[in-house]
N, C-alpha and C. Protein backbone atom coordinates (compact mmCIF):
# COMPACT_ATOMS: atom_id res chain seq x y z
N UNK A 1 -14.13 -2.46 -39.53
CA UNK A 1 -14.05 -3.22 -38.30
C UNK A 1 -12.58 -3.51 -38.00
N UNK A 2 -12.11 -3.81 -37.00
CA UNK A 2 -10.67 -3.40 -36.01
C UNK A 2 -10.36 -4.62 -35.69
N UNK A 3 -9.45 -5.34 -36.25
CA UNK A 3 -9.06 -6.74 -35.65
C UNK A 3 -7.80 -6.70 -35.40
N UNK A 4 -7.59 -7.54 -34.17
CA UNK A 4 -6.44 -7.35 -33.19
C UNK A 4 -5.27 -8.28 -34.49
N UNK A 5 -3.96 -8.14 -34.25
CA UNK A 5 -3.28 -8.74 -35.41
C UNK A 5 -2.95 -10.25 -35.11
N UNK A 6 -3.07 -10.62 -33.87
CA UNK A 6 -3.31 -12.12 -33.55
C UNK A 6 -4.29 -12.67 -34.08
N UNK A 7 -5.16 -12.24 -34.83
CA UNK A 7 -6.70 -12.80 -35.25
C UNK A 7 -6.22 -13.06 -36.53
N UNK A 8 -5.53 -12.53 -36.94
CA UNK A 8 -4.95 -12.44 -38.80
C UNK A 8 -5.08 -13.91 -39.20
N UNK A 9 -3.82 -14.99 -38.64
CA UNK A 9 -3.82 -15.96 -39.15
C UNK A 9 -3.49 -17.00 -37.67
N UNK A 10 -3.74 -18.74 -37.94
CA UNK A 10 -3.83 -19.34 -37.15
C UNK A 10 -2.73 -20.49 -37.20
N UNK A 11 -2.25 -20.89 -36.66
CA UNK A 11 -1.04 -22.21 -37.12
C UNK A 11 -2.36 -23.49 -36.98
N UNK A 12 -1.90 -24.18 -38.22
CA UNK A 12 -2.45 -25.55 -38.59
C UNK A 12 -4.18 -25.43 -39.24
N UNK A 13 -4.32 -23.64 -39.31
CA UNK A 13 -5.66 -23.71 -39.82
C UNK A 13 -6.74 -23.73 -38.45
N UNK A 14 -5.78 -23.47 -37.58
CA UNK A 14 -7.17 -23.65 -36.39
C UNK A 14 -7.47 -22.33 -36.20
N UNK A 15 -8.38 -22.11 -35.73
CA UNK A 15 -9.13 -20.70 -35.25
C UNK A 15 -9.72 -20.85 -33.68
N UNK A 16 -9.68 -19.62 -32.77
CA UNK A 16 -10.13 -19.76 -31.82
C UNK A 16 -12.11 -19.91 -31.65
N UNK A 17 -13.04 -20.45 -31.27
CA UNK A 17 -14.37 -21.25 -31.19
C UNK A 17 -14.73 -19.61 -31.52
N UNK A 18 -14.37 -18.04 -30.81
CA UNK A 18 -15.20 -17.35 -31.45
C UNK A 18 -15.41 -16.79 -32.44
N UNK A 19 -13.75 -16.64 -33.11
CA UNK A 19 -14.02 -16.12 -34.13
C UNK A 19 -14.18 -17.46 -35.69
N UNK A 20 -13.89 -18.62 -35.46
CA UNK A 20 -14.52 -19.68 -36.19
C UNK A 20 -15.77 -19.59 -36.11
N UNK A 21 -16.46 -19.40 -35.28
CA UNK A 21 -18.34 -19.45 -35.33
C UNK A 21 -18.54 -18.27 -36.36
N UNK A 22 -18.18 -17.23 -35.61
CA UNK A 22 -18.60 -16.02 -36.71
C UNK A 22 -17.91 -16.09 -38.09
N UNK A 23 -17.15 -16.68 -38.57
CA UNK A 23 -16.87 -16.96 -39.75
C UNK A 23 -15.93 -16.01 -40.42
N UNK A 24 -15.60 -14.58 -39.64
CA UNK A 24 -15.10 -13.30 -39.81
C UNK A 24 -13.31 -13.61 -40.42
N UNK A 25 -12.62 -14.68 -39.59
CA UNK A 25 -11.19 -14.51 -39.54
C UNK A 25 -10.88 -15.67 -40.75
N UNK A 26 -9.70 -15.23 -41.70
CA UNK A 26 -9.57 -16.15 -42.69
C UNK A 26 -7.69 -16.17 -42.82
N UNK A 27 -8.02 -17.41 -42.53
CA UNK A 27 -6.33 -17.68 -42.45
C UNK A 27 -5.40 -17.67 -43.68
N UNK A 28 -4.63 -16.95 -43.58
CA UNK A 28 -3.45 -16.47 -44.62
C UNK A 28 -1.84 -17.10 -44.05
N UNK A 29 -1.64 -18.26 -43.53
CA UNK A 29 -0.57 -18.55 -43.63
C UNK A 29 0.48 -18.40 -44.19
N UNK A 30 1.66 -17.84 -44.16
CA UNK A 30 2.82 -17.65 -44.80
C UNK A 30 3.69 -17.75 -43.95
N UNK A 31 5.05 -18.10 -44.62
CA UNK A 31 6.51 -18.05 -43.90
C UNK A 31 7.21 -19.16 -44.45
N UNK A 32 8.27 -19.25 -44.20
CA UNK A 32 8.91 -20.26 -44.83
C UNK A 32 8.36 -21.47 -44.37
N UNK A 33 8.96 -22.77 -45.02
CA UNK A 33 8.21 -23.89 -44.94
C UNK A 33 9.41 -24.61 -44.17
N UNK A 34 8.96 -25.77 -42.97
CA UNK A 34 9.82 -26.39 -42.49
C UNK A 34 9.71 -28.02 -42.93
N UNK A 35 10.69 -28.89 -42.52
CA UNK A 35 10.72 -29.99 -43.17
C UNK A 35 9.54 -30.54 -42.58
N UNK A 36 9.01 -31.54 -43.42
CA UNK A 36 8.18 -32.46 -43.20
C UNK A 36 8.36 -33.46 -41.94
N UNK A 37 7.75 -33.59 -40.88
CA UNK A 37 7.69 -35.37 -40.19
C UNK A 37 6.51 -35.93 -40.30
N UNK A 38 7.06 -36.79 -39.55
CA UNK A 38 6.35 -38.12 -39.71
C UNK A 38 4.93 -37.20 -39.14
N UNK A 39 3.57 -38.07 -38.87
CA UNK A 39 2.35 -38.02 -38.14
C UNK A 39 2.76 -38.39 -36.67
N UNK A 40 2.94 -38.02 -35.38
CA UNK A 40 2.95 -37.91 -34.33
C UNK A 40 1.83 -38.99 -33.77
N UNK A 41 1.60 -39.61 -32.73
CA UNK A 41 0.49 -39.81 -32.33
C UNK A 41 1.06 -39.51 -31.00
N UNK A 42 0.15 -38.96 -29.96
CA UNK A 42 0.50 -38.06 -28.75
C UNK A 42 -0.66 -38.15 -27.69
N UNK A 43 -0.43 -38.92 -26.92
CA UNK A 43 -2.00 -39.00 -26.08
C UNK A 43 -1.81 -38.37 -25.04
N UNK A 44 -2.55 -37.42 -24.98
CA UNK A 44 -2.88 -36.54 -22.99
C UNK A 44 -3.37 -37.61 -22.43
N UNK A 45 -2.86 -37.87 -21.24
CA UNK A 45 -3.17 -38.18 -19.90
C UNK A 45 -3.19 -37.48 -18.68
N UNK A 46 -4.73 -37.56 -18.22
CA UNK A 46 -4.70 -36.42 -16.43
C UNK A 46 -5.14 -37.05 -16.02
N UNK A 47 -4.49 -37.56 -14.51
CA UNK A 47 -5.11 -38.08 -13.29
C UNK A 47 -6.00 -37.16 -12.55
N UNK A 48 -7.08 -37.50 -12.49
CA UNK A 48 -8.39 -36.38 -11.87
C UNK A 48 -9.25 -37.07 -10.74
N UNK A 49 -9.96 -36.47 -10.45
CA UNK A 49 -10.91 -37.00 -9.67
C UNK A 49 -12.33 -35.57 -10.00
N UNK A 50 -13.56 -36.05 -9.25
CA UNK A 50 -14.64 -35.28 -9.36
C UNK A 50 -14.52 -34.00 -9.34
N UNK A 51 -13.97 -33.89 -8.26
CA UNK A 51 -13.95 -32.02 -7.12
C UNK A 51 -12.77 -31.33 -8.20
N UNK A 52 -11.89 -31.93 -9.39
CA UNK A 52 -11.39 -30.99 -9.68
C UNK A 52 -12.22 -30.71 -11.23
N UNK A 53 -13.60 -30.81 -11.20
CA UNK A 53 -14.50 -30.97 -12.63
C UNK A 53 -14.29 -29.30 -12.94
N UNK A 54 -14.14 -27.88 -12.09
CA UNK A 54 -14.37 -27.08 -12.82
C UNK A 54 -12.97 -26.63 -13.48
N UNK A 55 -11.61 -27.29 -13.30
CA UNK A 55 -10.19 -27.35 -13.43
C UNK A 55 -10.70 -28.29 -14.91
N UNK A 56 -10.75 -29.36 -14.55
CA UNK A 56 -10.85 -29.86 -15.38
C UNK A 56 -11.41 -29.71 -16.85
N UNK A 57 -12.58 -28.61 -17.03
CA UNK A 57 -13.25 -28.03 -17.85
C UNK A 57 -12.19 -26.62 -18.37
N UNK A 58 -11.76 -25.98 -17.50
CA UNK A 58 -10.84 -25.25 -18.36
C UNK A 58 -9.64 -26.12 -18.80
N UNK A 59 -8.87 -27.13 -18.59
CA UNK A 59 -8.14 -27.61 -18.94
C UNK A 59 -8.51 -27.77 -20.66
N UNK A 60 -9.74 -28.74 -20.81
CA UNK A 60 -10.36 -29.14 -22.01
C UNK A 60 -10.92 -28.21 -22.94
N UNK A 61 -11.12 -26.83 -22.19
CA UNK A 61 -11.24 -25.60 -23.32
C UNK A 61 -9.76 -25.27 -23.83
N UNK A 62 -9.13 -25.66 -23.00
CA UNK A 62 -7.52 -25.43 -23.64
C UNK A 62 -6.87 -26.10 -24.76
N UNK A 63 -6.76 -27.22 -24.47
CA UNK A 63 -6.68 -28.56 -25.35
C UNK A 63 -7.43 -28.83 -26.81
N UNK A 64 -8.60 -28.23 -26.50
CA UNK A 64 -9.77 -27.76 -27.85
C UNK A 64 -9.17 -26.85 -29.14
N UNK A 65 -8.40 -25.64 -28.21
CA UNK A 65 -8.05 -24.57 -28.75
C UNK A 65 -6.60 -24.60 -29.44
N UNK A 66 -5.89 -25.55 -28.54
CA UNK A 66 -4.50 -25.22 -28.80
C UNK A 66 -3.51 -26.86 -28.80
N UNK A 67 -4.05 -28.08 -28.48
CA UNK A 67 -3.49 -29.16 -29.00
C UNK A 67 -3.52 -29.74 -30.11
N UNK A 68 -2.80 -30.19 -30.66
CA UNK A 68 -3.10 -30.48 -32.27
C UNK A 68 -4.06 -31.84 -32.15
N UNK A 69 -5.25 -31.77 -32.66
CA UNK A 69 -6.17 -32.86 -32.50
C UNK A 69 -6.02 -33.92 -33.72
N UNK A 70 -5.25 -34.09 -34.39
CA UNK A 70 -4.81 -35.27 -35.14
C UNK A 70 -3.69 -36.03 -34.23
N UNK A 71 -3.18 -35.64 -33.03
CA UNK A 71 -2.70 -36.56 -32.39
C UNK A 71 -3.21 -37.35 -31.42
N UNK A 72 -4.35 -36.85 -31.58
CA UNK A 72 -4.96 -38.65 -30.89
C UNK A 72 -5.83 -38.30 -29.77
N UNK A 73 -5.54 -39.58 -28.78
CA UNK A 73 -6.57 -39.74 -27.73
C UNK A 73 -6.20 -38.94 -26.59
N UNK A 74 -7.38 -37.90 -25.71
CA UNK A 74 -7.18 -37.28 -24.46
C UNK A 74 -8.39 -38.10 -23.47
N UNK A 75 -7.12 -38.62 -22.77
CA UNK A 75 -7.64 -39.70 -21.53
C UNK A 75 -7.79 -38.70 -19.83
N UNK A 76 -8.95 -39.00 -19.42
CA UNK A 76 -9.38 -38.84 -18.65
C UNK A 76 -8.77 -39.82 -16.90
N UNK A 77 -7.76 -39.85 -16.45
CA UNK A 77 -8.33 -41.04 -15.27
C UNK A 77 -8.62 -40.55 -14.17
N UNK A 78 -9.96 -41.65 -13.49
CA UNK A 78 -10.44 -41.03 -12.72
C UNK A 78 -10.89 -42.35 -11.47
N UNK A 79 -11.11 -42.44 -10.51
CA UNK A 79 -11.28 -43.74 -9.16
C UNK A 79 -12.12 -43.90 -10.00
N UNK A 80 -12.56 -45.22 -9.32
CA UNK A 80 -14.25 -45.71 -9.88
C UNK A 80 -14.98 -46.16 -8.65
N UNK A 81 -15.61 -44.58 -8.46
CA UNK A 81 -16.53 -44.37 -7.71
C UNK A 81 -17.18 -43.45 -8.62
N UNK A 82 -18.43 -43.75 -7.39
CA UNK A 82 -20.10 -43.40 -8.32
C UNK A 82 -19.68 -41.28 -8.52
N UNK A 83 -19.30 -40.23 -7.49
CA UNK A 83 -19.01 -39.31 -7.90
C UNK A 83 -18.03 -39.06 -9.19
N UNK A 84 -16.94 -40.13 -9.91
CA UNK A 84 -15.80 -39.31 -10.38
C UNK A 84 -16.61 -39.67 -12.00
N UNK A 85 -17.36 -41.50 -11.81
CA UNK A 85 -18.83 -42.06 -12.98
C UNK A 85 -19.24 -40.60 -13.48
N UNK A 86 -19.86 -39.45 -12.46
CA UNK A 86 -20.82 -39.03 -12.78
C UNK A 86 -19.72 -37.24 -13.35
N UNK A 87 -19.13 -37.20 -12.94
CA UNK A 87 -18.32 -36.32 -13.37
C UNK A 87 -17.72 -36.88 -14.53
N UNK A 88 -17.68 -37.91 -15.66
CA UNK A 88 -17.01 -38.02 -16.76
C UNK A 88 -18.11 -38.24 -17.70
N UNK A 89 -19.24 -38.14 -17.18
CA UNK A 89 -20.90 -37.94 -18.17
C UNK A 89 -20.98 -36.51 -18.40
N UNK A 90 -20.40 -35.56 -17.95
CA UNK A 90 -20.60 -34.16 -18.23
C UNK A 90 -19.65 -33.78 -19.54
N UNK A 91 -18.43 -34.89 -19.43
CA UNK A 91 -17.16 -34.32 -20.09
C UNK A 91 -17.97 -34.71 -21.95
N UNK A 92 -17.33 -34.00 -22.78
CA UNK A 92 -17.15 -33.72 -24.29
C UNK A 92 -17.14 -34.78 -24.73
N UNK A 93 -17.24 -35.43 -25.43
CA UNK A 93 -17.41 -36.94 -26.27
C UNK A 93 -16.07 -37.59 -26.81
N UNK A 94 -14.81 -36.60 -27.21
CA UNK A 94 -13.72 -36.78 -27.81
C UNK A 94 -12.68 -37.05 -26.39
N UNK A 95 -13.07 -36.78 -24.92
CA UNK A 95 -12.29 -37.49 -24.13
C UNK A 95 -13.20 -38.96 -23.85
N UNK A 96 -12.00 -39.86 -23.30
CA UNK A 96 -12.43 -41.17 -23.19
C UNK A 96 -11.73 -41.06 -21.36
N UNK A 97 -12.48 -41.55 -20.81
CA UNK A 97 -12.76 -41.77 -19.35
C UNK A 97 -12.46 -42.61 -19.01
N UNK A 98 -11.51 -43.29 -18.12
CA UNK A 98 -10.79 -44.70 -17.50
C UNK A 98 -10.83 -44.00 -15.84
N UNK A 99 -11.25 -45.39 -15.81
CA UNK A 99 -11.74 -45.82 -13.97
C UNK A 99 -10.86 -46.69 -13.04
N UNK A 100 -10.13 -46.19 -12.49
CA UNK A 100 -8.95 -47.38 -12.27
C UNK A 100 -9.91 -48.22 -10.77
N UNK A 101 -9.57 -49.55 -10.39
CA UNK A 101 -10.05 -49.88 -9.34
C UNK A 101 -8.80 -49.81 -8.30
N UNK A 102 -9.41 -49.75 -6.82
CA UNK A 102 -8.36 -49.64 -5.86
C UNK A 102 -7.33 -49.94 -6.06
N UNK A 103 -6.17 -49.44 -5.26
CA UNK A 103 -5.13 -50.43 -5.33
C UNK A 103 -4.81 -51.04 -4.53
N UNK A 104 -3.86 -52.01 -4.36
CA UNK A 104 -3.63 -52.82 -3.33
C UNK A 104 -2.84 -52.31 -2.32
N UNK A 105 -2.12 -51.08 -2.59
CA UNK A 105 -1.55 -50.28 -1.33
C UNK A 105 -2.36 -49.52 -0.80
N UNK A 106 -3.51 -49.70 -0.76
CA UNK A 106 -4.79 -48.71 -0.29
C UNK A 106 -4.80 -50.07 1.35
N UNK A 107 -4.70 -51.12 1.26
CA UNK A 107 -4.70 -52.19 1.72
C UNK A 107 -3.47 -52.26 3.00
N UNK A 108 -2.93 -51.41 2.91
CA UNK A 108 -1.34 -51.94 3.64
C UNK A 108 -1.57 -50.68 5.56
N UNK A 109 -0.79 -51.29 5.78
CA UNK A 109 -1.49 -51.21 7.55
C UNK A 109 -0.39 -49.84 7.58
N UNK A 110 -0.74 -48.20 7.26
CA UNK A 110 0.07 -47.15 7.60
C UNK A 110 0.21 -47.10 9.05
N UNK A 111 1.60 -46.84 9.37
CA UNK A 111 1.96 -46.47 10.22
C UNK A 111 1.77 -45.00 10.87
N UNK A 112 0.62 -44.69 10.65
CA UNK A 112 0.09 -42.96 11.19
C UNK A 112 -1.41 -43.07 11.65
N UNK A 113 -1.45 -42.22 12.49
CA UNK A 113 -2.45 -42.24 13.01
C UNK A 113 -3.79 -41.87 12.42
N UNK A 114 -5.01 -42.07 12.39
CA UNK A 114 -6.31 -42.02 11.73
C UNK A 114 -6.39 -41.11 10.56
N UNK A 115 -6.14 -39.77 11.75
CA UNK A 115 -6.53 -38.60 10.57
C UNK A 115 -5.47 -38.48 9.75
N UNK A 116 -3.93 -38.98 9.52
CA UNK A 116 -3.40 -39.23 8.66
C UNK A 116 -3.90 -40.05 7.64
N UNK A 117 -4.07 -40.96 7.76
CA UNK A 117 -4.19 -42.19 6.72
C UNK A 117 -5.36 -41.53 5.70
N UNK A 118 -6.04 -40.78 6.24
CA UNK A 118 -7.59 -40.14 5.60
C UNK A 118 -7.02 -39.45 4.32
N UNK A 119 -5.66 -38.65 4.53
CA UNK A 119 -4.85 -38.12 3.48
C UNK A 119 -4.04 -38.55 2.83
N UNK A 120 -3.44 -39.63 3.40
CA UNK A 120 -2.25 -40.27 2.99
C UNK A 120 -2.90 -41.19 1.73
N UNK A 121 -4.10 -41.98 2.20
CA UNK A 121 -4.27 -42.96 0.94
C UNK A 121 -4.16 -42.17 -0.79
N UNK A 122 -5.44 -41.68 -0.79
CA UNK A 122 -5.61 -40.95 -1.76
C UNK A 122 -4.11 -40.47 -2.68
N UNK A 123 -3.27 -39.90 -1.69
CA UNK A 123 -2.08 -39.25 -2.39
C UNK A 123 -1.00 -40.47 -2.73
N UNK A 124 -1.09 -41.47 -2.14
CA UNK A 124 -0.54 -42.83 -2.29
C UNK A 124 -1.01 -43.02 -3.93
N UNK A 125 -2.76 -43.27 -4.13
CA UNK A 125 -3.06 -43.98 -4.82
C UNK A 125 -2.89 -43.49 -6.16
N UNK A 126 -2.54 -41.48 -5.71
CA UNK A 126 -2.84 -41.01 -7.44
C UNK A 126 -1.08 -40.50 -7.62
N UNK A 127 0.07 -41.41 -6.55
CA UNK A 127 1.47 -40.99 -7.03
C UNK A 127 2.18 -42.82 -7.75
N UNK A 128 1.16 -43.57 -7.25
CA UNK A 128 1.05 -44.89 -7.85
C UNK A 128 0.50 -44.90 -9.49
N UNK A 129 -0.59 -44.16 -9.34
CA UNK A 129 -1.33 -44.34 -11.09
C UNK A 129 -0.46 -43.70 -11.77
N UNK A 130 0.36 -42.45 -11.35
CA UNK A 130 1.06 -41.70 -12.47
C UNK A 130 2.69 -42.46 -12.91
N UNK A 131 2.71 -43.55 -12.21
CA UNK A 131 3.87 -44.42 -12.69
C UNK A 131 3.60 -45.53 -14.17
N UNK A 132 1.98 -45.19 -14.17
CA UNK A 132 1.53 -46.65 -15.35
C UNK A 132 0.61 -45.61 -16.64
N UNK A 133 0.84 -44.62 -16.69
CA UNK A 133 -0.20 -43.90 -17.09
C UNK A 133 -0.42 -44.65 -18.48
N UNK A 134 1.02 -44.88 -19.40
CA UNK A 134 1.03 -45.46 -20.62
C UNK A 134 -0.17 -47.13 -20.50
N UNK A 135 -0.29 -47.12 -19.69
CA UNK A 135 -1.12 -48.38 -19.53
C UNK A 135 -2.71 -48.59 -20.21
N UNK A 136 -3.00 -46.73 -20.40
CA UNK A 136 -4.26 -46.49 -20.68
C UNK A 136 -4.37 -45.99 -22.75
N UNK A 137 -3.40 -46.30 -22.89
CA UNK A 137 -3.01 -45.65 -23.82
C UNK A 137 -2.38 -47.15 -25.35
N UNK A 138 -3.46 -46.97 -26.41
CA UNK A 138 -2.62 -48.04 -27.56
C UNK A 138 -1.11 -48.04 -27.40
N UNK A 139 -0.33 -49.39 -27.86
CA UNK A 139 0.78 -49.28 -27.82
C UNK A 139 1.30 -48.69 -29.03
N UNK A 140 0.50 -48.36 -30.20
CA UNK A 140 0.96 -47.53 -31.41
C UNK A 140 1.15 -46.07 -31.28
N UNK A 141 1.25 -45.40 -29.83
CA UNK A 141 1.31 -44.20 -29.64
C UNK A 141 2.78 -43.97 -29.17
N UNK A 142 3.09 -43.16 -29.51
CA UNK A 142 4.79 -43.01 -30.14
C UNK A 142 5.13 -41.91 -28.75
N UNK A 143 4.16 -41.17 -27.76
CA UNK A 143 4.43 -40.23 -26.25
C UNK A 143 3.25 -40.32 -25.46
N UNK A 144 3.39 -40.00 -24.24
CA UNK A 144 2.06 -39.95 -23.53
C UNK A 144 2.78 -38.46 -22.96
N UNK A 145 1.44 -37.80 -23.31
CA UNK A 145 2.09 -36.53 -22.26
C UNK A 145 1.01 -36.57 -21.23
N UNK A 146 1.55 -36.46 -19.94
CA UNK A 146 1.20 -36.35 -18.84
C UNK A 146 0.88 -35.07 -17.56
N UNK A 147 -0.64 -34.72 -18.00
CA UNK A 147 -0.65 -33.38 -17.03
C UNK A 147 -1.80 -33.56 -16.19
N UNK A 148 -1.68 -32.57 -15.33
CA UNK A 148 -2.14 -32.16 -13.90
C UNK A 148 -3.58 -31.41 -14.42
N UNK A 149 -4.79 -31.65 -13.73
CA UNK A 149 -5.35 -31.19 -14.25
C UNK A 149 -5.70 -29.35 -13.66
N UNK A 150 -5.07 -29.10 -12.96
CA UNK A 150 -4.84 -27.80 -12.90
C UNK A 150 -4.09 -26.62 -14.01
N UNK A 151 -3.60 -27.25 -14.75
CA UNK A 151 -2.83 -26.90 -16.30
C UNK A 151 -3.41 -26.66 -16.78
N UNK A 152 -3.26 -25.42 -18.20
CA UNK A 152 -3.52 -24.94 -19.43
C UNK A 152 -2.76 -25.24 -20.15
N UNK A 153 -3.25 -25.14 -21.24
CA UNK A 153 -2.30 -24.59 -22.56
C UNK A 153 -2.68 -22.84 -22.72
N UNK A 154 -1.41 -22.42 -23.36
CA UNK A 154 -2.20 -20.95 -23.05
C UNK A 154 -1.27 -20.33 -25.00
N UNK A 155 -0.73 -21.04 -25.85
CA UNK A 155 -0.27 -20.74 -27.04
C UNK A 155 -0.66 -22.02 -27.87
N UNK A 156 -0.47 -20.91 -29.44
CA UNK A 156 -0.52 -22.33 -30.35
C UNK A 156 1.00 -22.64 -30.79
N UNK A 157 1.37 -23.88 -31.53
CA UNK A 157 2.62 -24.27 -31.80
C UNK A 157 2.87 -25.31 -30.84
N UNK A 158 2.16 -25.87 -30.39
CA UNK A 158 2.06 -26.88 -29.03
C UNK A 158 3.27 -27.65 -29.82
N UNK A 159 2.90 -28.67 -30.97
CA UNK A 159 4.12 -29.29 -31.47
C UNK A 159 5.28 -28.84 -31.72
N UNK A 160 5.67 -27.86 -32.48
CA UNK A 160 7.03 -27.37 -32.71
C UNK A 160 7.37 -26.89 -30.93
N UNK A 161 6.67 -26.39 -29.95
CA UNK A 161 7.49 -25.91 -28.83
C UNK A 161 7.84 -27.57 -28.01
N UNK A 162 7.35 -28.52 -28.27
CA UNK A 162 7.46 -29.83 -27.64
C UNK A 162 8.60 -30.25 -28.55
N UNK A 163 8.66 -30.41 -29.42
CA UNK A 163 9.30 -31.99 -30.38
C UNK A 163 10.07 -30.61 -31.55
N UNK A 164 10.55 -29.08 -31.51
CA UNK A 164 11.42 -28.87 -32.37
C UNK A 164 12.81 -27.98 -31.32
């Protein structure tokens, strides 16, 4: 049987979901050894809403595959309305889901006409949340990384290409 040479071995012992199920690929790590750090703690944060649930689902097949999951919590935020509720009951058990309530600049008298304001709030409310994101997050967490939920990860080494 013919295995591609990316299948050989995995950084940190992870394997990709198909060939871990089948049990086939067995990791042989080697190379020199780099210094030791500390334990990281590293929380994802994505501002989302409902309509971007099928973005959002490849995002989290990404993150599965290729974030180092000893760094912690991947936060979900999302309005709290009954559609974005029902779009974070579908999501995986290891994200945790935060509901922010309005804000008070949702409140303020825009100077544009109707069918403006219809666009304007929304983009108001989710360029406001991405100023507090750490808000959702323990204060024992040492980064918040902050993405879009249109993003992948698409390699492994997530840590050494961030923090070496």
């Amino acid at each position: 049987q013919r295995r591609a040479p990316y299948l050989e071995s995995w950084p940190n012992g992870r394997r990709p979901l198909v060939a871990a199920a089948s049990g086939e690929v067995q990791s042989s790590v080697s190379g020199p050894s780099r210094p030791q750090r500390r334990k990281l703690k590293v929380a994802l944060v994505i501002r989302t809403y409902h309509s971007d649930l099928g973005m959002i689902q490849l995002l989290l097949n990404s993150v599965e595959l290729f974030w180092p999951p000893e760094w912690g919590k991947v936060v979900l935020v999302f309005d709290d309305n009954e559609p974005d509720h029902a779009a974070c009951k579908v999501l995986p058990s290891w994200v945790t889901c935060v509901f922010e309530e309005t804000w008070e600049v949702k409140q303020m008298a825009f100077q544009a006409p109707e069918w403006r304001k219809a666009a304007a709030i929304p983009t108001v409310d989710s360029i406001v949340s991405h100023f507090s994101m750490d808000r959702h997050v323990p204060e024992d967490y040492d980064f918040v990384a902050v993405l879009d939920s249109d993003q992948v990860f698409h390699t492994f080494g997530v840590e050494d290409i961030i923090f070496d």
